[in-house]
C-alpha atoms as a PDB file:
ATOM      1  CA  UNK A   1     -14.733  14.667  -8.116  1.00  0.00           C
ATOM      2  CA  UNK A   2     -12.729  17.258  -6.080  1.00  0.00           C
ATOM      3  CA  UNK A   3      -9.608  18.888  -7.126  1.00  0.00           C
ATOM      4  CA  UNK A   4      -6.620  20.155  -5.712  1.00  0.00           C
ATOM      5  CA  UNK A   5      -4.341  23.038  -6.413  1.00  0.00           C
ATOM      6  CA  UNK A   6      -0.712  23.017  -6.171  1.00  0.00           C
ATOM      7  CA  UNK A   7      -0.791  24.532  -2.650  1.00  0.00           C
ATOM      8  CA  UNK A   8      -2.166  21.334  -1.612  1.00  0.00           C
ATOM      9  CA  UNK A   9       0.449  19.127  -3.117  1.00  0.00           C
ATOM     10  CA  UNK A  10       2.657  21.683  -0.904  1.00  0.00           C
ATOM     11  CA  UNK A  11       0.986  20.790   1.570  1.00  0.00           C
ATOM     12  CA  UNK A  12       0.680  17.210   2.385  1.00  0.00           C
ATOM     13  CA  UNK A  13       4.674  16.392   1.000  1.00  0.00           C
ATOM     14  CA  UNK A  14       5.501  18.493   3.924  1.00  0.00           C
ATOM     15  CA  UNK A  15       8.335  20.187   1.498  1.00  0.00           C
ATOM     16  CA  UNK A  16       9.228  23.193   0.022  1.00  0.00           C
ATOM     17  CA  UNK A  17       7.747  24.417  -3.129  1.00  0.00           C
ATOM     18  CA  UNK A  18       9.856  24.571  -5.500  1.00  0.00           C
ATOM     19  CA  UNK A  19      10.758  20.526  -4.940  1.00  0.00           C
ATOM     20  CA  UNK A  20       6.843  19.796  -5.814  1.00  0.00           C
ATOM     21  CA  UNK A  21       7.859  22.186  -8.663  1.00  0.00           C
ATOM     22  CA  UNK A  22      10.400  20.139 -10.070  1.00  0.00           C
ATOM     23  CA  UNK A  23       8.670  17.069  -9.380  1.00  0.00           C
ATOM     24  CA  UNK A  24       6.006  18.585 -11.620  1.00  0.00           C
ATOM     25  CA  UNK A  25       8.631  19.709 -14.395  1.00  0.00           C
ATOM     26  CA  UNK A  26      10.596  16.691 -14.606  1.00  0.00           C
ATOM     27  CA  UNK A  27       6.947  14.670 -15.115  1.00  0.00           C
ATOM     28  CA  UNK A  28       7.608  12.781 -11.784  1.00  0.00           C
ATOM     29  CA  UNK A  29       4.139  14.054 -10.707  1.00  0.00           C
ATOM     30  CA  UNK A  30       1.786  14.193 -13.209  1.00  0.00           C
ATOM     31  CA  UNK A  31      -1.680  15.450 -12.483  1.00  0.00           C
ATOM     32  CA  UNK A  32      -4.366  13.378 -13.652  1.00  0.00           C
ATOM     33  CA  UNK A  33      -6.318  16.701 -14.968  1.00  0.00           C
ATOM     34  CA  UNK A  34      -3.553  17.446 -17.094  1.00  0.00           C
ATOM     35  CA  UNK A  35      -4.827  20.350 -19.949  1.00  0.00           C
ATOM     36  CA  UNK A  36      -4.031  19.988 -23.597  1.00  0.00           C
ATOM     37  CA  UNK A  37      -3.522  23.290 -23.688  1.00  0.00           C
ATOM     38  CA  UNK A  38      -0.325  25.099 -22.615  1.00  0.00           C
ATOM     39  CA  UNK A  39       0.468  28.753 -21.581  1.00  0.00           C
ATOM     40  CA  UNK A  40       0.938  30.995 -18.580  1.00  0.00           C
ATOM     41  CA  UNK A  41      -1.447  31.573 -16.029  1.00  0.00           C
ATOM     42  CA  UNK A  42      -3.059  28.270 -16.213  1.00  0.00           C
ATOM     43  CA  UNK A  43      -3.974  26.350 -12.913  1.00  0.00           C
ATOM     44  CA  UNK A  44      -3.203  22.471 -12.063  1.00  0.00           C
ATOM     45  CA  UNK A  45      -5.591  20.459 -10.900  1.00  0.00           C
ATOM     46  CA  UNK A  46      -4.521  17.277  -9.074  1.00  0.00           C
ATOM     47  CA  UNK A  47      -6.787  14.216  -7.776  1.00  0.00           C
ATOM     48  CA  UNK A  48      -6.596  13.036  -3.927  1.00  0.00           C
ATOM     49  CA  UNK A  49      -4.447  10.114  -5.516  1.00  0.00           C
ATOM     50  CA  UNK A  50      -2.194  13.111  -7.196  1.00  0.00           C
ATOM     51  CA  UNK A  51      -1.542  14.040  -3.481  1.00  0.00           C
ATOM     52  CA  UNK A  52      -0.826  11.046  -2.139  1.00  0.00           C
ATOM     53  CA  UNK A  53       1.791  10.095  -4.590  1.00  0.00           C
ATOM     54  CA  UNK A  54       3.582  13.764  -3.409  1.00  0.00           C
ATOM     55  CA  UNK A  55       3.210  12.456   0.082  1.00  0.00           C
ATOM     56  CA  UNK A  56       5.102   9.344  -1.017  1.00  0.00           C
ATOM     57  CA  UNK A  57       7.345  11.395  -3.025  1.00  0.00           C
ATOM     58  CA  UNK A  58       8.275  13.078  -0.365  1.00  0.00           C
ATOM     59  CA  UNK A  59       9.265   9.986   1.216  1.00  0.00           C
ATOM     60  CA  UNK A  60      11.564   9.101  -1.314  1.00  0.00           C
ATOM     61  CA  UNK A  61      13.350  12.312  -1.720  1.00  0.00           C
ATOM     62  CA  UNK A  62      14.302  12.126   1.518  1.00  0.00           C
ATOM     63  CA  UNK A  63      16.346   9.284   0.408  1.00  0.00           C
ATOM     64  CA  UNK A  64      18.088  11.389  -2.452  1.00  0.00           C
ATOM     65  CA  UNK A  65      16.967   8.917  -5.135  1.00  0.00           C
ATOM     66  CA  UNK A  66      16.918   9.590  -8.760  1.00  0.00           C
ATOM     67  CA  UNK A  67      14.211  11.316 -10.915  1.00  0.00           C
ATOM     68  CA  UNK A  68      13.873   8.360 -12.935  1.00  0.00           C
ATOM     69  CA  UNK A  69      13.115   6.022  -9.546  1.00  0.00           C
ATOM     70  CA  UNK A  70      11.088   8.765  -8.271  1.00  0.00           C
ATOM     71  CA  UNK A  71       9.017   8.841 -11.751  1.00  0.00           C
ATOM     72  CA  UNK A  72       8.999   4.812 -11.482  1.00  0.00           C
ATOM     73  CA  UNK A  73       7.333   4.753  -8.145  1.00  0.00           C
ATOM     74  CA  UNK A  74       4.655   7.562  -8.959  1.00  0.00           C
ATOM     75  CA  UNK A  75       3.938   5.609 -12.092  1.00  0.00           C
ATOM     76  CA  UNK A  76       3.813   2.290 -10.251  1.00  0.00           C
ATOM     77  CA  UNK A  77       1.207   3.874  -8.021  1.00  0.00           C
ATOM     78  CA  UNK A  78      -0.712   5.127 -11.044  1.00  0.00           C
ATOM     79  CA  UNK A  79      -1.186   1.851 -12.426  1.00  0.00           C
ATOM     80  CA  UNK A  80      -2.055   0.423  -9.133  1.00  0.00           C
ATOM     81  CA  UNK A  81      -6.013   0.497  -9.229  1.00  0.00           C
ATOM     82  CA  UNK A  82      -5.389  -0.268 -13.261  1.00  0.00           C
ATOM     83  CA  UNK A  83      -3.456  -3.217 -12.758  1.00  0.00           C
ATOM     84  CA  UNK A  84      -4.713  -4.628  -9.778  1.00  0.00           C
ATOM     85  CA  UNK A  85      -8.014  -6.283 -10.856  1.00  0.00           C
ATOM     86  CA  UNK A  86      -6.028  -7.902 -13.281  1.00  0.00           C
ATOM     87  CA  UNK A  87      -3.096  -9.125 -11.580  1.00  0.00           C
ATOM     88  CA  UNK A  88      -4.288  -9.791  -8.335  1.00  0.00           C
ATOM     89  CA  UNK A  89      -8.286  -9.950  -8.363  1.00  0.00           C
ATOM     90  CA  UNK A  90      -8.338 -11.290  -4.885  1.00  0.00           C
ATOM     91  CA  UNK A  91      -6.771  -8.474  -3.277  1.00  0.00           C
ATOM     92  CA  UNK A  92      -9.217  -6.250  -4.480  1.00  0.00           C
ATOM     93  CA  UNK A  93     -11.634  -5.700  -1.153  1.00  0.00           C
ATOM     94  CA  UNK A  94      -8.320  -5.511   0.425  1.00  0.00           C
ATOM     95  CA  UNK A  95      -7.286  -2.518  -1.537  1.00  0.00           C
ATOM     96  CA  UNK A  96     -10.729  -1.247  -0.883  1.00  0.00           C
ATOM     97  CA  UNK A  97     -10.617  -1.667   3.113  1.00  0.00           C
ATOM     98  CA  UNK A  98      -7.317   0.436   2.920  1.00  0.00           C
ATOM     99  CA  UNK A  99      -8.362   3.098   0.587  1.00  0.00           C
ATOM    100  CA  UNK A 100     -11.795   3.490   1.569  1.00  0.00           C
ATOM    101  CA  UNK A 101     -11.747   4.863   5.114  1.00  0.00           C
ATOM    102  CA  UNK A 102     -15.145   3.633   6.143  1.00  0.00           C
ATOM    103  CA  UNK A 103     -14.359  -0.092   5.548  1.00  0.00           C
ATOM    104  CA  UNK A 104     -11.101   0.519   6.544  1.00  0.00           C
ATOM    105  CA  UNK A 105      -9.790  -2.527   9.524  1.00  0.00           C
ATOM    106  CA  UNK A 106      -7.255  -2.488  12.002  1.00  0.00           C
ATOM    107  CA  UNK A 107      -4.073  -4.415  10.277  1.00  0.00           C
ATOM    108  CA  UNK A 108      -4.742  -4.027   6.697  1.00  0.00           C
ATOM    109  CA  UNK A 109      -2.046  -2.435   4.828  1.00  0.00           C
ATOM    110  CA  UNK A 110       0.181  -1.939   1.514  1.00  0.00           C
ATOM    111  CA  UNK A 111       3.264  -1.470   1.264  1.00  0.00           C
ATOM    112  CA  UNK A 112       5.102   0.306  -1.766  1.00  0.00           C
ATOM    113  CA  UNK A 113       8.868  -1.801  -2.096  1.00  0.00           C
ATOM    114  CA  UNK A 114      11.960  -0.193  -3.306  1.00  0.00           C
ATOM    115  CA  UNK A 115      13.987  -2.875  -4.371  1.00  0.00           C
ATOM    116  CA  UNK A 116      16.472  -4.656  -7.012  1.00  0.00           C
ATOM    117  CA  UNK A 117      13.310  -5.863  -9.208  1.00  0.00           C
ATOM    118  CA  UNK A 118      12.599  -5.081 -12.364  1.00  0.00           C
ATOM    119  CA  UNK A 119      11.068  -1.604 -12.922  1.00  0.00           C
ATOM    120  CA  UNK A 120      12.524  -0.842  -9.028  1.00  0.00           C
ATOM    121  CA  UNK A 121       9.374  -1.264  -7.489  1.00  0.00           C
ATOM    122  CA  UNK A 122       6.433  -3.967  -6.310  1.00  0.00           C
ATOM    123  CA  UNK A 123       3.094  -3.460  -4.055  1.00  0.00           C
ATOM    124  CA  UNK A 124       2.215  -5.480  -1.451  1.00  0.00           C
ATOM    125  CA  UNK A 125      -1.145  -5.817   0.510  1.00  0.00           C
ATOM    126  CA  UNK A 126      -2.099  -7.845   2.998  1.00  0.00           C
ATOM    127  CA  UNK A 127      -3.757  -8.045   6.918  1.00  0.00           C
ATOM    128  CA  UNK A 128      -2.690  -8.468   9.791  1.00  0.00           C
ATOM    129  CA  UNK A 129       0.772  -6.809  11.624  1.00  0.00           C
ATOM    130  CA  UNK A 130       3.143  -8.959   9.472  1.00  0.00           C
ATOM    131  CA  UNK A 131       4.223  -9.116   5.990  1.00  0.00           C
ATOM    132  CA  UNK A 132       6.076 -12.450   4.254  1.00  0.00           C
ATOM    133  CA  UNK A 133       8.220 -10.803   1.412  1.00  0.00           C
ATOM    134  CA  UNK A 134       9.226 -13.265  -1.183  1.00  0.00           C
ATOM    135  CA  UNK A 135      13.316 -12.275  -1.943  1.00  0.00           C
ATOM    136  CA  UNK A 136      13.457 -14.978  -4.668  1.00  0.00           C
ATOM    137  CA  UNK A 137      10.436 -12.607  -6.031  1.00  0.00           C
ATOM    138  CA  UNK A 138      10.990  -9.229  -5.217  1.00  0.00           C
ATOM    139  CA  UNK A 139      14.757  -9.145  -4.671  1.00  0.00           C
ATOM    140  CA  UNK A 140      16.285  -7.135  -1.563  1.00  0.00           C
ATOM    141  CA  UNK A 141      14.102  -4.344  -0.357  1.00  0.00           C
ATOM    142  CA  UNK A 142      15.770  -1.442   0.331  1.00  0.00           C
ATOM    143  CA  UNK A 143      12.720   1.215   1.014  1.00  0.00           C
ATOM    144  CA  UNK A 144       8.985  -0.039   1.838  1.00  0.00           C
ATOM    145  CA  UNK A 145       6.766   2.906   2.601  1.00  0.00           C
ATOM    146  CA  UNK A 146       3.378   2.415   4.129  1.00  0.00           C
ATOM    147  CA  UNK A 147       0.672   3.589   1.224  1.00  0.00           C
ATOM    148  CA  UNK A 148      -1.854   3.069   4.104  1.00  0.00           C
ATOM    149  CA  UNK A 149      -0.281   5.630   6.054  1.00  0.00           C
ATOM    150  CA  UNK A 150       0.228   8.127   3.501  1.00  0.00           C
ATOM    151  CA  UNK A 151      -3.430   7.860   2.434  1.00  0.00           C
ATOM    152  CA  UNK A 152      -4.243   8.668   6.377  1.00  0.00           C
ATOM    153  CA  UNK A 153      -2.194  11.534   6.057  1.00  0.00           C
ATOM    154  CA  UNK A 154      -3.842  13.161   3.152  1.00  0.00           C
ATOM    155  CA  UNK A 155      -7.256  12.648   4.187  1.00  0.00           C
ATOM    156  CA  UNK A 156      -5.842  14.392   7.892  1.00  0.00           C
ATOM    157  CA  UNK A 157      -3.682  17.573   5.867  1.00  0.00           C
ATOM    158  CA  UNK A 158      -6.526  18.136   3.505  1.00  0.00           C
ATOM    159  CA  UNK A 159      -9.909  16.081   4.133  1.00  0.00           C
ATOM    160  CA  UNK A 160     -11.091  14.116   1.290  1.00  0.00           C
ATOM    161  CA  UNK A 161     -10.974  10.757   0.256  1.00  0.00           C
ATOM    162  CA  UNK A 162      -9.819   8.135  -2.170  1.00  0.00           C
ATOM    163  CA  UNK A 163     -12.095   7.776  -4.934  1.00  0.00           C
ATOM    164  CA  UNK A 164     -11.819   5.395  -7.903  1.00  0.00           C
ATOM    165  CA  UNK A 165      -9.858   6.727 -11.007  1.00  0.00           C
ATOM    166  CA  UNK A 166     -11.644   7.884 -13.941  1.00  0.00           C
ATOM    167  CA  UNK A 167     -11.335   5.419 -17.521  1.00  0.00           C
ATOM    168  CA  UNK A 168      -8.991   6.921 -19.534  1.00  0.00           C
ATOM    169  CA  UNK A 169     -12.418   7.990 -21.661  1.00  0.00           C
ATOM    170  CA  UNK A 170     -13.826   9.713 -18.409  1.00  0.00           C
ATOM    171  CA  UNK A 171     -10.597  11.638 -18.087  1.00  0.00           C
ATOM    172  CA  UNK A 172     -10.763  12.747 -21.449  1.00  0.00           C
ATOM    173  CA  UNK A 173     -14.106  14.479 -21.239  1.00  0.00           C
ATOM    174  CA  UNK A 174     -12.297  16.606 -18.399  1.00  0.00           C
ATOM    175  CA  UNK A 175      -9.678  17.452 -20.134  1.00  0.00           C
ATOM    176  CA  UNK A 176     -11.179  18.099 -23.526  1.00  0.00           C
END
C-alpha cells in the first residue's frame, strides 16, 4: 500500500493549505490511516482514494457548499467500494474498468450527483457518452462531478493508482 502526506492532498485539490486543513479538522476528510494516538508532531497518512476525495472536495468548495454536504459526499465516496457489491453487483467490472487504469475503456464513467435525495448524494456508473438520470429517483441534480476524471487526475499530480480498500480488520492492524 502507498501513502500520502498532507502535501499531496495539497496537491491534487489544487487549493491552498489551510482549506485541506480545515477539511481535515472539521472530519470532512478523514484519512483512512487515521492513528489512535493523538499529539503534536505526528504525520497523516492518506490512501490514493484519500486524495481523490480532496480532488472532489475541491470541486465542491468551489461551489461554497456546507461542511456537512461536503462531509456527506466524502463519506458517500467512502462507502462506495463497501456498498457497491451489495447494492449494485452488476456494476462491479464497471467500477473496476474506471478505477483500474489498465482495464480502463473509452466511455466508461461515474458520476458523483449532488441533488435533493436523501443523504444529498447518489453514484452513477455506466458506458458509453450518455447518462439516463432517473428524477423520480434521484430528484433534481444540481452538481454531478466526473469521479472518472478526478481519479485521472490523481494518478497524473501524483502517480499511483486505485487499489482496493482494506477490511475494516486490515485497517486495524495499521493502525494498531
Amino acid at each position: 500500500m502507498t501513502y500520502y502526506s498532507f502535501a499531496d492532498v495539497v496537491r491534487v485539490s489544487e487549493r491552498r493549505a489551510h482549506f485541506a486543513a480545515a477539511w481535515v479538522a472539521h472530519a470532512v476528510l478523514v484519512s483512512d490511516f487515521e492513528r489512535a494516538e493523538s499529539g503534536s508532531g505526528r504525520h497523516r497518512r492518506f490512501s490514493f482514494q484519500n486524495l481523490v476525495e480532496a480532488r472532489v472536495l475541491s470541486v465542491l468548495q468551489g461551489f461554497g457548499l456546507p461542511w456537512p454536504v461536503m462531509q456527506r459526499a466524502a463519506l458517500t465516496l467512502k462507502r462506495l467500494e463497501i456498498d457497491l457489491p451489495v447494492v449494485a453487483p452488476e456494476h462491479l467490472d464497471l467500477w473496476a474498468c474506471v478505477t483500474d487504469a489498465t482495464r480502463r475503456r473509452a466511455g466508461d464513467f461515474v458520476l458523483l450527483l449532488l441533488g435533493d435525495v436523501p443523504g444529498g448524494f447518489s453514484v452513477v456508473l455506466g458506458t458509453g457518452r450518455h447518462a439516463t438520470i432517473a428524477t423520480d429517483r434521484i430528484g433534481r441534480v444540481a452538481v454531478a462531478i466526473d469521479l472518472r476524471s478526478a481519479i485521472e487526475d490523481v494518478e497524473r499530480i501524483v502517480g499511483g493508482s486505485w487499489a482496493p480498500m482494506l477490511t475494516e480488520a486490515e485497517n486495524a492492524g495499521i493502525t494498531a
